[in-house]
PDB file of N, CA and C in Angstrom:
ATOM      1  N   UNK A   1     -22.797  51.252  78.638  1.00  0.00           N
ATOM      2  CA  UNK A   1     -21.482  51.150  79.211  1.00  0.00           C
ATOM      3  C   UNK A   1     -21.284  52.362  80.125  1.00  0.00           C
ATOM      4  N   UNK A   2     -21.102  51.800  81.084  1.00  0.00           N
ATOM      5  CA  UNK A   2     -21.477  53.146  82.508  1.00  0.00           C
ATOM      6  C   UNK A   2     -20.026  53.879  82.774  1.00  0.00           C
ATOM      7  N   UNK A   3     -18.814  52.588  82.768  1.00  0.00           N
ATOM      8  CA  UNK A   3     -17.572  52.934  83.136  1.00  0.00           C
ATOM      9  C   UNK A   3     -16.856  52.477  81.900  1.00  0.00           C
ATOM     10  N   UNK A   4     -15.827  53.104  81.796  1.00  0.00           N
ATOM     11  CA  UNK A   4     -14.393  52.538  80.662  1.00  0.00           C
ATOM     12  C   UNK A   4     -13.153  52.593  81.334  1.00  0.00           C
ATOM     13  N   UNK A   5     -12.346  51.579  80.967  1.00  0.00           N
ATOM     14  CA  UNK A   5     -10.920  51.973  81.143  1.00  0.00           C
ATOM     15  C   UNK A   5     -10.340  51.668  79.924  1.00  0.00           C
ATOM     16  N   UNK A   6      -9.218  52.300  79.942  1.00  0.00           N
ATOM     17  CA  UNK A   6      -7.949  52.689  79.031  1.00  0.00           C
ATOM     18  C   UNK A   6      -7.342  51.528  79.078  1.00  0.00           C
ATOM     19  N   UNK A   7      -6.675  51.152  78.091  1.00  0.00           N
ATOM     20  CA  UNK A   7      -5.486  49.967  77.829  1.00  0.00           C
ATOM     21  C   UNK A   7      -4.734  50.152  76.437  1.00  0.00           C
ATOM     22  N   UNK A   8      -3.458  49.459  76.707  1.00  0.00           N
ATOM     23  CA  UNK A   8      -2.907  49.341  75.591  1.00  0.00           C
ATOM     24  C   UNK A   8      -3.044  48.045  74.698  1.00  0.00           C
ATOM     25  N   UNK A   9      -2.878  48.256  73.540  1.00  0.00           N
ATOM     26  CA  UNK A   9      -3.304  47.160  72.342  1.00  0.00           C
ATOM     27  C   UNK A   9      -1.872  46.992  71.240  1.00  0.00           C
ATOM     28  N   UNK A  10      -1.619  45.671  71.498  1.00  0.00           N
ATOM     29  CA  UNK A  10      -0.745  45.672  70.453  1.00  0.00           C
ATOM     30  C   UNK A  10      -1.262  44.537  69.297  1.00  0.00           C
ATOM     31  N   UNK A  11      -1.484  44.919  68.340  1.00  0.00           N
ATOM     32  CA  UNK A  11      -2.039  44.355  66.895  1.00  0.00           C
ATOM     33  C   UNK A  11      -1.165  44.054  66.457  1.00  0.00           C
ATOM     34  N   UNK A  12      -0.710  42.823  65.085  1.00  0.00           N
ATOM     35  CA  UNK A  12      -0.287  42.429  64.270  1.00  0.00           C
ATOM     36  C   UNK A  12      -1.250  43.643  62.914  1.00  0.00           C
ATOM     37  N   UNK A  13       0.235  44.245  62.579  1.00  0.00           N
ATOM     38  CA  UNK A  13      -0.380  45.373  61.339  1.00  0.00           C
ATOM     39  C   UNK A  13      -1.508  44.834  60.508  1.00  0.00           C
ATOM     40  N   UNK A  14      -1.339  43.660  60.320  1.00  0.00           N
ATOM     41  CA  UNK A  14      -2.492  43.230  59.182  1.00  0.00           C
ATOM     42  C   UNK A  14      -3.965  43.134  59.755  1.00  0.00           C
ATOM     43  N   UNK A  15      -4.039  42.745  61.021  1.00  0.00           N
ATOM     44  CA  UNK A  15      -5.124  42.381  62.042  1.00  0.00           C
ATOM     45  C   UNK A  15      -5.830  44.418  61.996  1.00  0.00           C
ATOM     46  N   UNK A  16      -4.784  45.135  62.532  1.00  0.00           N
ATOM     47  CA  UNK A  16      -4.968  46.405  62.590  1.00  0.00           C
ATOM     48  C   UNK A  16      -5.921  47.355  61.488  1.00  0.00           C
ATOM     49  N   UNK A  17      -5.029  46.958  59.982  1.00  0.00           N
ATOM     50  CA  UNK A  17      -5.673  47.382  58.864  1.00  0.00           C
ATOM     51  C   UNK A  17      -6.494  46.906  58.628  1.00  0.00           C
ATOM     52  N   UNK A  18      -7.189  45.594  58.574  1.00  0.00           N
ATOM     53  CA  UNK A  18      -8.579  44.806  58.970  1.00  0.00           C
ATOM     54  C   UNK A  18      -9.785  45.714  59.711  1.00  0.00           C
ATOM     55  N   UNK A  19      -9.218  45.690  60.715  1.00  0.00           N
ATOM     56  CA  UNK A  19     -10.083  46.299  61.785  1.00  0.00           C
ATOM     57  C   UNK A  19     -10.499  47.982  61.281  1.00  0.00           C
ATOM     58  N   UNK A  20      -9.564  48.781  60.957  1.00  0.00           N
ATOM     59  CA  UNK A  20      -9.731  50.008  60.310  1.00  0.00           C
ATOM     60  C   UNK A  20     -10.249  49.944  59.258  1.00  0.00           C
ATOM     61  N   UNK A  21     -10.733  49.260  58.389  1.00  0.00           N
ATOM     62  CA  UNK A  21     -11.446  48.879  56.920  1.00  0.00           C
ATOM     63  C   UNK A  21     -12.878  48.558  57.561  1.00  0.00           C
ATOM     64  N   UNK A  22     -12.890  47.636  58.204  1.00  0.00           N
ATOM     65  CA  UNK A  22     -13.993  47.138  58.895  1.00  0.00           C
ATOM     66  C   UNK A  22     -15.271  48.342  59.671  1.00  0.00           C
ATOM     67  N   UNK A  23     -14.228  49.114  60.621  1.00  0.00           N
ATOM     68  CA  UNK A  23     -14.756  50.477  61.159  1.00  0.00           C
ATOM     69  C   UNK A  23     -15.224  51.189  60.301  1.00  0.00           C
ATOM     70  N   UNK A  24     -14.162  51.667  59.186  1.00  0.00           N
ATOM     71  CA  UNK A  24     -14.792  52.587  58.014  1.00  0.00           C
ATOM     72  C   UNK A  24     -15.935  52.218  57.506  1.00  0.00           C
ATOM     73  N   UNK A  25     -16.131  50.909  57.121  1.00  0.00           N
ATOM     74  CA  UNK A  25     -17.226  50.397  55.943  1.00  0.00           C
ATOM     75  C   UNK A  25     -18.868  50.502  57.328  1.00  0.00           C
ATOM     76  N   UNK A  26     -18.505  50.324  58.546  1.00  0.00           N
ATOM     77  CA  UNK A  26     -19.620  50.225  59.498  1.00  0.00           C
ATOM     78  C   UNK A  26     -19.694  51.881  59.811  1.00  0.00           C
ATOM     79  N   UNK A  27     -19.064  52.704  59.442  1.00  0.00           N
ATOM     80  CA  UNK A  27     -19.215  54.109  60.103  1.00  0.00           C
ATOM     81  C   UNK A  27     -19.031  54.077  61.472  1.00  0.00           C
ATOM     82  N   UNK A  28     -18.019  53.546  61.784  1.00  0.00           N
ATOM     83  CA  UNK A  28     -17.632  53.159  63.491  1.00  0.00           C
ATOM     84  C   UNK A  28     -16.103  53.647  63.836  1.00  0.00           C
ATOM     85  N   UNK A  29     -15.993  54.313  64.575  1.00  0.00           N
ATOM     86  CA  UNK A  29     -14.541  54.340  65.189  1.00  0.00           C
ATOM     87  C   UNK A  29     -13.727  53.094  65.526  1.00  0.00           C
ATOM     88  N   UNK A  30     -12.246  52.731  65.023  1.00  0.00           N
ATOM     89  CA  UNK A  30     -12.128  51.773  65.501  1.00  0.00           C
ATOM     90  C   UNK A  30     -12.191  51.557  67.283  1.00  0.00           C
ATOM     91  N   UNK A  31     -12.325  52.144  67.829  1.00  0.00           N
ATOM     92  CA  UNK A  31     -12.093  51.749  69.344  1.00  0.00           C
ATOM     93  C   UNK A  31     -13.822  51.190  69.398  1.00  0.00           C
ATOM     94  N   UNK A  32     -14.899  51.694  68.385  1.00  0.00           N
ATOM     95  CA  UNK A  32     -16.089  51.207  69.008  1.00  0.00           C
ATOM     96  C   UNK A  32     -16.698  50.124  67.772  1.00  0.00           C
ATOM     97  N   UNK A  33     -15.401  49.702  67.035  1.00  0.00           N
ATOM     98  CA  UNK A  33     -15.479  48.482  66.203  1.00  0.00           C
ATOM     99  C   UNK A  33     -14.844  47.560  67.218  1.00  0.00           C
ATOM    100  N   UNK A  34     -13.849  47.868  68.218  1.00  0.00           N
ATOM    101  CA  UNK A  34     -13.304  46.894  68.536  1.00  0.00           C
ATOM    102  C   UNK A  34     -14.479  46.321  69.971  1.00  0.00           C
ATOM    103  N   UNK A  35     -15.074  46.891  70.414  1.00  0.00           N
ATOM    104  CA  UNK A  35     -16.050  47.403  71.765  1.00  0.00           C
ATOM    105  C   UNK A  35     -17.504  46.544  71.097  1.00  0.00           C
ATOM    106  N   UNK A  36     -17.545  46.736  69.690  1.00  0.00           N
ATOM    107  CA  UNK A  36     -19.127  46.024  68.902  1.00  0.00           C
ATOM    108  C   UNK A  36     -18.271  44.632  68.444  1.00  0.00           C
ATOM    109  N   UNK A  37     -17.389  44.277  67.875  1.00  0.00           N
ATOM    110  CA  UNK A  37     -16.609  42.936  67.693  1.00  0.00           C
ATOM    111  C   UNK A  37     -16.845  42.045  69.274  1.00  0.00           C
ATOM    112  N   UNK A  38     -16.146  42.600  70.127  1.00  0.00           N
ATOM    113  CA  UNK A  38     -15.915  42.082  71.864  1.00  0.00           C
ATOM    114  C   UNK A  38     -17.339  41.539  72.602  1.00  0.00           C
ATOM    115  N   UNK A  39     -18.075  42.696  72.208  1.00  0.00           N
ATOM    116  CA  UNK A  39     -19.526  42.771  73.014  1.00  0.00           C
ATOM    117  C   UNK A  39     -20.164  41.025  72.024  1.00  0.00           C
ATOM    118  N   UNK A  40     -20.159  41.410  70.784  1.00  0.00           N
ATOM    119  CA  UNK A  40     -21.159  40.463  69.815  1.00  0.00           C
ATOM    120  C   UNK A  40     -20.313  39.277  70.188  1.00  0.00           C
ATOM    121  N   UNK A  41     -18.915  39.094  70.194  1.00  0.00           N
ATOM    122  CA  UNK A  41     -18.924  37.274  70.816  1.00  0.00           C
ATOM    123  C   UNK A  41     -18.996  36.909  71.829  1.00  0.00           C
ATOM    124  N   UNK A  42     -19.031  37.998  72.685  1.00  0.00           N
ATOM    125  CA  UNK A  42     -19.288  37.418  74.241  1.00  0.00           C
ATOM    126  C   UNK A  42     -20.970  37.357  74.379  1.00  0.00           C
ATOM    127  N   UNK A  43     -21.451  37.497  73.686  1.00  0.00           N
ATOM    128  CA  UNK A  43     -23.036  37.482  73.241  1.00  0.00           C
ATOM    129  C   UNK A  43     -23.052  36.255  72.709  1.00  0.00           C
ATOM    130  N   UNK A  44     -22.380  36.131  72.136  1.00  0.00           N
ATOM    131  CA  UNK A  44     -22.545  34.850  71.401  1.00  0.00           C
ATOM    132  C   UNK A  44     -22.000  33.636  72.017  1.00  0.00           C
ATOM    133  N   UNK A  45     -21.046  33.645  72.943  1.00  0.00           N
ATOM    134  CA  UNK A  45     -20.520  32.807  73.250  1.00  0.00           C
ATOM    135  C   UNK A  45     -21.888  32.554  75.074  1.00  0.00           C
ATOM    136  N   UNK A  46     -22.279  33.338  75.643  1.00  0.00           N
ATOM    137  CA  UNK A  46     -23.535  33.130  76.185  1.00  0.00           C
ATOM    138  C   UNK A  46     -24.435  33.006  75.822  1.00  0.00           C
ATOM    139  N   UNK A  47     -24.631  33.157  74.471  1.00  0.00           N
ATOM    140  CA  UNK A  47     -25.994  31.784  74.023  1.00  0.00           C
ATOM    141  C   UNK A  47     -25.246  30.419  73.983  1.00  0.00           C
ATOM    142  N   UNK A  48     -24.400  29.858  73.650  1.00  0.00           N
ATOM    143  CA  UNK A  48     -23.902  29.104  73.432  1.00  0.00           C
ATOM    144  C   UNK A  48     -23.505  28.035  74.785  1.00  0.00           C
ATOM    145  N   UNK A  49     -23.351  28.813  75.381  1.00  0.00           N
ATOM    146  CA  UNK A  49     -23.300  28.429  76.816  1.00  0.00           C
ATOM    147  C   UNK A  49     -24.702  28.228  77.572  1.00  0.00           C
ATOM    148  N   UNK A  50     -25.517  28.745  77.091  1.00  0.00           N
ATOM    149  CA  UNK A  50     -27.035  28.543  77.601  1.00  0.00           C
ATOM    150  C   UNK A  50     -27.936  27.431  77.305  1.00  0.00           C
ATOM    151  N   UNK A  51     -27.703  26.813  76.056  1.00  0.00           N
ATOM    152  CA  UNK A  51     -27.736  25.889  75.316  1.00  0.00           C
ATOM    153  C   UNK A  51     -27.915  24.679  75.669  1.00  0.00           C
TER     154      UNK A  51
END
């Protein structure tokens, strides 16, 4: 990832605490749980599309 930009995120609290449980248990920051979540279905959704 060469470039980043900044944005704002608004979560449903429960979605939020999910995601922060999730990060912890992977040893991941949530910003690079949310960045490994994003990346893996758009991965997935181009195999799927290749198909």
């Amino acid at each position: 990832m060469d470039e980043t930009t900044r944005i704002t995120l608004r979560l449903p609290v429960d979605l939020h605490e999910w995601l922060v449980a999730q990060a912890r248990s992977a040893r991941r920051s949530l910003n690079s749980e949310i960045v490994y979540r994003l990346e893996a279905e758009r991965a997935a959704e181009a195999d799927g599309e290749s198909r």
